[in-house]
Protein backbone atom coordinates (compact mmCIF):
# COMPACT_ATOMS: atom_id res chain seq x y z
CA UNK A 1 -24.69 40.14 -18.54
CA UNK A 2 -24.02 43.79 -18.92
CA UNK A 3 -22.79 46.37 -15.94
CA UNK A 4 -25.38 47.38 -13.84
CA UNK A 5 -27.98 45.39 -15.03
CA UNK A 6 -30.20 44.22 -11.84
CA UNK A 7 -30.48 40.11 -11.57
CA UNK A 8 -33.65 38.29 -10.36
CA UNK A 9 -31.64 38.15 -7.22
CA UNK A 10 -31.75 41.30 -6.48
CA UNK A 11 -28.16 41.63 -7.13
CA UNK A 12 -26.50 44.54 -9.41
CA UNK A 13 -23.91 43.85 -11.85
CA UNK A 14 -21.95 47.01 -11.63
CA UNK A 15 -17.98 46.63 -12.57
CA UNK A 16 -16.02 43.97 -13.90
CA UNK A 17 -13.10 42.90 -11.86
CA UNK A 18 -9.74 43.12 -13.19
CA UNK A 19 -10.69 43.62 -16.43
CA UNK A 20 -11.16 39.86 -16.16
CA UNK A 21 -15.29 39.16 -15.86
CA UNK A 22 -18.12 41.17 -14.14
CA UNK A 23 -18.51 40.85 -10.61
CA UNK A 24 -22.21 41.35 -9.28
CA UNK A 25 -22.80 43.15 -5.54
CA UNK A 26 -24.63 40.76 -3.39
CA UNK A 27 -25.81 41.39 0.21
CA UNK A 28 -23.42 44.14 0.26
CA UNK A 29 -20.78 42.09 -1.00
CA UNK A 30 -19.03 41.08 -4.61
CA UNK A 31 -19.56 37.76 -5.86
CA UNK A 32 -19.30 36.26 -9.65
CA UNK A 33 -22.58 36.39 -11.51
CA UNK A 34 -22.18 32.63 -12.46
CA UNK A 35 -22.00 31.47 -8.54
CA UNK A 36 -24.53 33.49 -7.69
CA UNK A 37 -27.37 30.80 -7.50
CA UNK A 38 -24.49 28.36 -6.00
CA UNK A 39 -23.85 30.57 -2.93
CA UNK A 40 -27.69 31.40 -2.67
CA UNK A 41 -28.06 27.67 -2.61
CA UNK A 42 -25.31 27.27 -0.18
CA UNK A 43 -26.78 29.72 2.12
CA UNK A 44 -30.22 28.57 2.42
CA UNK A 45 -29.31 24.97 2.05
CA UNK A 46 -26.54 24.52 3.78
CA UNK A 47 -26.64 21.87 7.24
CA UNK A 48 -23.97 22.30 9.11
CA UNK A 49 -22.79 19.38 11.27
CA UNK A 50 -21.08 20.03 14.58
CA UNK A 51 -17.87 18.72 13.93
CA UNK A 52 -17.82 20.20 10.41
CA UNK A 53 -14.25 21.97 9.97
CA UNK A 54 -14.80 25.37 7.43
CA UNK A 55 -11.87 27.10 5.71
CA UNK A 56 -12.64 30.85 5.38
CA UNK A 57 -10.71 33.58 3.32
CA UNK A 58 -10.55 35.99 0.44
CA UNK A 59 -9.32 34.54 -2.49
CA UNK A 60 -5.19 35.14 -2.72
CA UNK A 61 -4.59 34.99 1.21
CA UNK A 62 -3.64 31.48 1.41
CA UNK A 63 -6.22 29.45 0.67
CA UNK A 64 -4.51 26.55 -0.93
CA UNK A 65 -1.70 26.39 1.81
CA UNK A 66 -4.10 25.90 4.62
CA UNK A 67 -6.71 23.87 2.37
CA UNK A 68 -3.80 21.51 2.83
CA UNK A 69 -2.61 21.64 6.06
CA UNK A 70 -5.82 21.36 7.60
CA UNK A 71 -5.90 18.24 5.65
CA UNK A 72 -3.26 17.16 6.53
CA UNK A 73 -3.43 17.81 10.29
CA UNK A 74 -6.98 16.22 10.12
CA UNK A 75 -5.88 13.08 8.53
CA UNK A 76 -2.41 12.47 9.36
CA UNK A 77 -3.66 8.98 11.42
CA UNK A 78 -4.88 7.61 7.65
CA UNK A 79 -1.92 8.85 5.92
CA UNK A 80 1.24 7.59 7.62
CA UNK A 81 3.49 7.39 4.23
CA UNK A 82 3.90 11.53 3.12
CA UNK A 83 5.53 9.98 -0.19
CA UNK A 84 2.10 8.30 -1.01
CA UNK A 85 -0.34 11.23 0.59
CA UNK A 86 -3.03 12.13 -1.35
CA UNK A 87 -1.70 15.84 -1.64
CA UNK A 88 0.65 14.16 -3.80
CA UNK A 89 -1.61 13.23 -6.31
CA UNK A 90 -4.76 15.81 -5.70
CA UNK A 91 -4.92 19.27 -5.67
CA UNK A 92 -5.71 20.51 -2.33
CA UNK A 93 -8.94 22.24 -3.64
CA UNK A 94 -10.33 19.06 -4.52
CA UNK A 95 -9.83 17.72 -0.91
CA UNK A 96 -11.09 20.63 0.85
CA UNK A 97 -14.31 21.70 -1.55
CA UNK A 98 -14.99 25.07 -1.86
CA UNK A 99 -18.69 25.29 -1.35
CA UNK A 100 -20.03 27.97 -3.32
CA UNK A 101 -17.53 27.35 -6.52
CA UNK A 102 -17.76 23.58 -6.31
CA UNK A 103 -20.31 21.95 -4.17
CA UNK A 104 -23.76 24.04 -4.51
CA UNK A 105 -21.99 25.00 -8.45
CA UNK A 106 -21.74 21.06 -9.46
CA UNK A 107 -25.60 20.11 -8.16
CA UNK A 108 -27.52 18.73 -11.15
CA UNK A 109 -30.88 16.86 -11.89
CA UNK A 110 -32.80 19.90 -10.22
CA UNK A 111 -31.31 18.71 -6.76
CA UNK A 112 -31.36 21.90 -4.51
CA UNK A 113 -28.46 19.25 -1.97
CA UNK A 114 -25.28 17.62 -2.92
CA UNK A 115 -24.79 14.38 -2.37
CA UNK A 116 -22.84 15.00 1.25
CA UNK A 117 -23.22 11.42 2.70
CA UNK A 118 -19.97 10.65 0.59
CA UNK A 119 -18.21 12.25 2.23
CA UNK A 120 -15.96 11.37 5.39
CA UNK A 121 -16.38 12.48 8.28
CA UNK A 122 -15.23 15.63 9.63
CA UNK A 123 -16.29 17.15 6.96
CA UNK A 124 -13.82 19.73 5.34
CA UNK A 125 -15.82 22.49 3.42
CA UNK A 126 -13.71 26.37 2.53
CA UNK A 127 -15.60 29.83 1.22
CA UNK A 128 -14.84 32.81 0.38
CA UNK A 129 -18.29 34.07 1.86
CA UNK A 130 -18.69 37.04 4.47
CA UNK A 131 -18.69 36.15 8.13
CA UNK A 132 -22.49 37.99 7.75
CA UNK A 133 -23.64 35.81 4.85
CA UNK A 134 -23.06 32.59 6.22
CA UNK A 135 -25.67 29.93 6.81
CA UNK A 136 -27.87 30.08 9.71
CA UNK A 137 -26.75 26.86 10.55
CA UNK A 138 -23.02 27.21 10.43
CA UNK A 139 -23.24 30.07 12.74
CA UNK A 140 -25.64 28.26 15.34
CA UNK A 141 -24.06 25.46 15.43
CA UNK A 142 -20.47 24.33 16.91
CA UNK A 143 -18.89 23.97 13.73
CA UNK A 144 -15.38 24.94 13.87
CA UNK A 145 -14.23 28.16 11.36
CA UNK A 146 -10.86 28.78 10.75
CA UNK A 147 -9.88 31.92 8.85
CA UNK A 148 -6.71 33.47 7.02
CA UNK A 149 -6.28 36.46 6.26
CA UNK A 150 -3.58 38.42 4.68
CA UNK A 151 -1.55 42.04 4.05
CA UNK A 152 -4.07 43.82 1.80
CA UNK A 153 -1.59 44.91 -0.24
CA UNK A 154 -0.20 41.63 -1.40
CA UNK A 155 -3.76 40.81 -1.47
CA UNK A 156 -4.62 42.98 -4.39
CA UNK A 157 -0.84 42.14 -6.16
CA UNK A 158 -1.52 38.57 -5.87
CA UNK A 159 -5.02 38.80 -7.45
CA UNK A 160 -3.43 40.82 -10.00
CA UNK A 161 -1.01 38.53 -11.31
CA UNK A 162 -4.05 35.76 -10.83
CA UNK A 163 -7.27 37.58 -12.57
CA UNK A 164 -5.00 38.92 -15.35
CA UNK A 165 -4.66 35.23 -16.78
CA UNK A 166 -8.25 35.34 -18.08
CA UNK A 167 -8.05 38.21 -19.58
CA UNK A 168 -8.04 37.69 -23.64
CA UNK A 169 -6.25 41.02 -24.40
CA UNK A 170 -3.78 41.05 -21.34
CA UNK A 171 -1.45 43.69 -21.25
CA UNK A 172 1.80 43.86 -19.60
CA UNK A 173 1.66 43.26 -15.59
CA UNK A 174 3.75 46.09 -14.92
CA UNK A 175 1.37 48.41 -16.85
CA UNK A 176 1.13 51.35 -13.64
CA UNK A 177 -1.87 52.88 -15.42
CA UNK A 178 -4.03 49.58 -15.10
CA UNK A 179 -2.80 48.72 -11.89
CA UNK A 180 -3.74 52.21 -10.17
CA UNK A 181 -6.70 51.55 -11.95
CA UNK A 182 -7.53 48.98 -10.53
CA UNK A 183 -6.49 48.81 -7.33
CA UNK A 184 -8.34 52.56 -7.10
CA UNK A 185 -11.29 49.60 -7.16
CA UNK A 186 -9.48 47.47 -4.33
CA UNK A 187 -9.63 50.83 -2.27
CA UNK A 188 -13.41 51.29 -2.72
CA UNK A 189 -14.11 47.88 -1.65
CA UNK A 190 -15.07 46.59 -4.95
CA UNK A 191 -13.14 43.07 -5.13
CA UNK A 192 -14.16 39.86 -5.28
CA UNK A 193 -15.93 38.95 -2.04
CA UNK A 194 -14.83 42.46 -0.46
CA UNK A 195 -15.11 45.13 0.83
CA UNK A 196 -11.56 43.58 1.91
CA UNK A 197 -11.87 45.74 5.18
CA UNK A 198 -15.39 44.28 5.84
CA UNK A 199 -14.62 40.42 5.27
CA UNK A 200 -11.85 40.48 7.76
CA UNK A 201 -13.40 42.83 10.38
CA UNK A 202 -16.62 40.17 10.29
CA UNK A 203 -14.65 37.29 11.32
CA UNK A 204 -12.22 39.09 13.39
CA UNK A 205 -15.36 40.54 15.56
CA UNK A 206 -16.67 36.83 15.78
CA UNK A 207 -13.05 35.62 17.05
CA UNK A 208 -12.68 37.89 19.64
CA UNK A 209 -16.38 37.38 20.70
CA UNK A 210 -16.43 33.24 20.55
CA UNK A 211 -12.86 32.23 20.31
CA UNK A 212 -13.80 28.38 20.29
CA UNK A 213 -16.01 29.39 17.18
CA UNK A 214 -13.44 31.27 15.07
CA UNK A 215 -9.99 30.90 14.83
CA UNK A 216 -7.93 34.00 13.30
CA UNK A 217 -4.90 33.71 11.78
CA UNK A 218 -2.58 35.57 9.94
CA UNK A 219 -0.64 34.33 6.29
CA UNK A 220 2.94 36.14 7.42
CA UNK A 221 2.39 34.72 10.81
CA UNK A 222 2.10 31.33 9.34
CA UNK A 223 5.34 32.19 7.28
CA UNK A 224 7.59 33.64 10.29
CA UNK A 225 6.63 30.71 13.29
CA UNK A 226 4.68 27.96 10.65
CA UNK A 227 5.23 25.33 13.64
CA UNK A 228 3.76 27.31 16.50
CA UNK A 229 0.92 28.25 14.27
CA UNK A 230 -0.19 24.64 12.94
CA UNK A 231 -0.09 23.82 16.38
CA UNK A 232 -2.66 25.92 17.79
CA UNK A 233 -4.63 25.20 14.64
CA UNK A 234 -4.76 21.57 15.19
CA UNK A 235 -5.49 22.27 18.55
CA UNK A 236 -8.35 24.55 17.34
CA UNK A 237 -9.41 21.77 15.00
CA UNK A 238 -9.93 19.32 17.59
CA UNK A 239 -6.79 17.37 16.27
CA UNK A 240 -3.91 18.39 18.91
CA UNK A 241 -1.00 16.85 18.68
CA UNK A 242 0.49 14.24 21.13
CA UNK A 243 4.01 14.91 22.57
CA UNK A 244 5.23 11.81 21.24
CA UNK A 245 3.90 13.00 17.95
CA UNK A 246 5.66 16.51 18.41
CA UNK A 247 9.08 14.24 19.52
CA UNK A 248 8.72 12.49 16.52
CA UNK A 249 8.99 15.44 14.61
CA UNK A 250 5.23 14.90 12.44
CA UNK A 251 4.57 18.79 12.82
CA UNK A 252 7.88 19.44 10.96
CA UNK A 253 7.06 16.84 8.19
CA UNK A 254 3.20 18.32 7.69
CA UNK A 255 4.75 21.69 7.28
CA UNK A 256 7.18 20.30 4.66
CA UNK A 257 4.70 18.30 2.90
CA UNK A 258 2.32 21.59 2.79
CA UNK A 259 4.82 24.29 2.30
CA UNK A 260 4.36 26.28 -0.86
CA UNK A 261 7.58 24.47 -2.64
CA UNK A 262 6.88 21.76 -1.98
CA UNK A 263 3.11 21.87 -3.38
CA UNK A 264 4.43 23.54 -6.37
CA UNK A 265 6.71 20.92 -7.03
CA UNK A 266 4.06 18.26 -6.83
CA UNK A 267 3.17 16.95 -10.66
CA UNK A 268 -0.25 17.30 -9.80
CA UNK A 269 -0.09 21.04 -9.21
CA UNK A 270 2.30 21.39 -12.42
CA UNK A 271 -0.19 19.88 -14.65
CA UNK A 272 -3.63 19.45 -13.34
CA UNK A 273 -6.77 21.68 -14.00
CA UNK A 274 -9.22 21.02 -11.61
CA UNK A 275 -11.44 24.43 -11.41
CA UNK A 276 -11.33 23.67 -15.23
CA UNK A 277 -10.86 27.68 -15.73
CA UNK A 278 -7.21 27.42 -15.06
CA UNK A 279 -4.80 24.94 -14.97
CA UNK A 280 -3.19 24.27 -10.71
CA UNK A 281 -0.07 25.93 -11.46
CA UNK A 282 -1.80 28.87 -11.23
CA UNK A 283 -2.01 28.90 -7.76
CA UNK A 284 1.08 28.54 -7.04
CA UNK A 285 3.56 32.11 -8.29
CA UNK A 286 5.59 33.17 -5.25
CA UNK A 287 3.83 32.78 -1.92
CA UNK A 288 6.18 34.92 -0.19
CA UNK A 289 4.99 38.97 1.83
CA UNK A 290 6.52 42.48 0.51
CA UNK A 291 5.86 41.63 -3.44
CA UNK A 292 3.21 45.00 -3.30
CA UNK A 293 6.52 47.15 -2.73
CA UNK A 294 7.60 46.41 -6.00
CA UNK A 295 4.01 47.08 -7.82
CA UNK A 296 2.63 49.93 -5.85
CA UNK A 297 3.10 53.45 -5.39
CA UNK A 298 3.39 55.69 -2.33
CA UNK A 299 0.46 57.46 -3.29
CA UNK A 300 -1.57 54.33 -3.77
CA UNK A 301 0.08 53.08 -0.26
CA UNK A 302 -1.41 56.05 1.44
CA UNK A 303 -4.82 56.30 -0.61
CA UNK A 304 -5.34 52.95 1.28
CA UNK A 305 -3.66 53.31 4.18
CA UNK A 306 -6.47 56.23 5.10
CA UNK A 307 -8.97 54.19 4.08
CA UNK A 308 -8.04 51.39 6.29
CA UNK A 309 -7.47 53.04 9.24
CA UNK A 310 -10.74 55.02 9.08
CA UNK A 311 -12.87 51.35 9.10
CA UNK A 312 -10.32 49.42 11.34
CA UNK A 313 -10.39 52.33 14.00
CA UNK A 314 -12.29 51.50 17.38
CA UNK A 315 -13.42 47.60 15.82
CA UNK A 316 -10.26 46.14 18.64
CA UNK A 317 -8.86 44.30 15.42
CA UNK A 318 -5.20 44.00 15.99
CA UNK A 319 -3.52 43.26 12.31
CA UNK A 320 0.10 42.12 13.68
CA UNK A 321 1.46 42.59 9.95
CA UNK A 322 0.20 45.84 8.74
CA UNK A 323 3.39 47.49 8.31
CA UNK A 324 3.17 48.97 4.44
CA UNK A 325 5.77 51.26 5.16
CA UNK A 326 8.69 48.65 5.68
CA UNK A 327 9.49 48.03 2.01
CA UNK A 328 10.53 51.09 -0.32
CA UNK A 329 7.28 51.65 -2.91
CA UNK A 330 8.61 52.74 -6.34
């Protein structure tokens, strides 16, 4: 499909994303072409059940980390023995489907639903999909929506080093000229699933307005107090935990299993390829904050900074790690 060339979605293909593959604009956001009909399907298909348990995010904000500790948190009763969890020998995107990549993108035999009875119950479902896009049905009913979100700027570095794998004629990663390029593209909002600004100001609006709906957290706030934070999300999740759980130290042992060296370490995330695009070690580079310091100008800093401020000003969203200017930008 060629840029700007209008689908029978009514969708516009209009810039390709990281030099990578196009990326088509879509109800005001920017999806792939090829999951197009998948989140179409997803949106207009899509029953939620009450207890349901969604994963929202960006791509690059953390995704895979809370993929699993959800997971984990959900199903720690099945799973006493950590050494023989299935996170040890599955990918946490194949426990926690991604509905518009994999479930509405796998349907076959003309079937407009996948085949959800399979499935245990709660059901645990992630997208990258605007708050505003979602399902009539997740929205109405009491289907439980946690979200991550993360620094923009480590955002954009982390899709960086991500995208630039399928590129065919990749150039070095420290190449300045592409990156201002690109993240010139970041600061106008094209990005995958973005306006960046707009995804997290949707779901931060519908956390402040129906707290027991949408639960906001933060990726560095997960980093700097992991145990206070998977508490209040298992609490959020309907899954608190006991205090003879919490004297037996379980919280401390799902944070271990789930924390990002310890999934990278796992053979199944060393060697396994389940998007089939690109192999699980993919996901996994440094999962640390600050890395945009040592990719990013000043000038680029401020560029977005403006930007940022301008849409965030008046909305009552609180980011408690927007701090760009700690690091020194080259």
């Amino acid at each position: 499909m060629k840029p700007s060339e209008t689908t029978n979605n009514n969708s516009k293909v209009e810039e390709v994303w990281m030099g990578a593959f196009p990326i088509c604009l879509y109800q005001g956001f920017w999806c792939p072409p090829n999951l197009l009909q998948p989140t179409i399907l997803f949106q207009t298909q899509f029953k939620a059940y009450d207890n349901d348990i969604i994963l929202a995010s960006l791509p690059k904000t953390g995704t895979t980390w809370l993929k699993s500790l959800i997971f984990a948190i959900v199903n720690r009763n099945k799973f006493l023995d950590f050494t023989q969890h299935p996170l040890q020998t599955q990918n946490a995107h194949e426990l926690v489907l991604q509905l518009e990549a994999k479930v509405y993108n796998n349907i076959t035999n003309g079937s407009t639903q996948p085949d959800f009875p399979k499935l245990p119950s709660p059901r645990l479902f992630a997208t990258h999909i605007p708050y505003f896009s979602l399902p009539k049905s997740l929205k109405t009913s009491k289907t439980r929506i946690v979200y991550v979100c993360r620094n923009p700027l480590d955002t954009f570095v982390s899709s960086w080093h991500f995208y630039h794998q399928f590129k065919l004629n990749m150039k070095p990663e420290l190449d300045h000229s592409m990156i201002e390029q690109h993240f010139g593209k970041f600061c106008e909002g094209k990005f995958l699933y973005g306006p960046y600004e707009d995804h997290v100001l949707g779901y931060s609006k519908e956390s402040i307005q129906n707290p027991d709906k949408v639960l906001f957290m933060e990726y560095e706030g997960l980093i700097e107090d992991p145990k206070a934070h998977v508490k209040k999300l298992a609490e959020f999740v309907g899954y608190p935990f006991s205090m003879e759980e919490e004297k037996g130290n379980i919280i401390d042992e799902i944070i271990k299993l789930c924390s990002f060296d310890s999934l990278k370490e796992m053979e199944v995330n060393k060697s396994g390829n389940f998007y089939g695009y690109f192999e699980n070690k993919a996901l996994f580079r440094k999962g640390g904050t600050g890395d945009w310091t040592n990719y990013l100008t000043l000038s680029m800093v401020k560029k977005f900074d403006e930007i940022f401020q301008l849409k965030f000003k008046g909305s009552g969203f609180s980011f408690n790690h927007y701090q760009f200017f700690s690091g020194t930008p080259k």
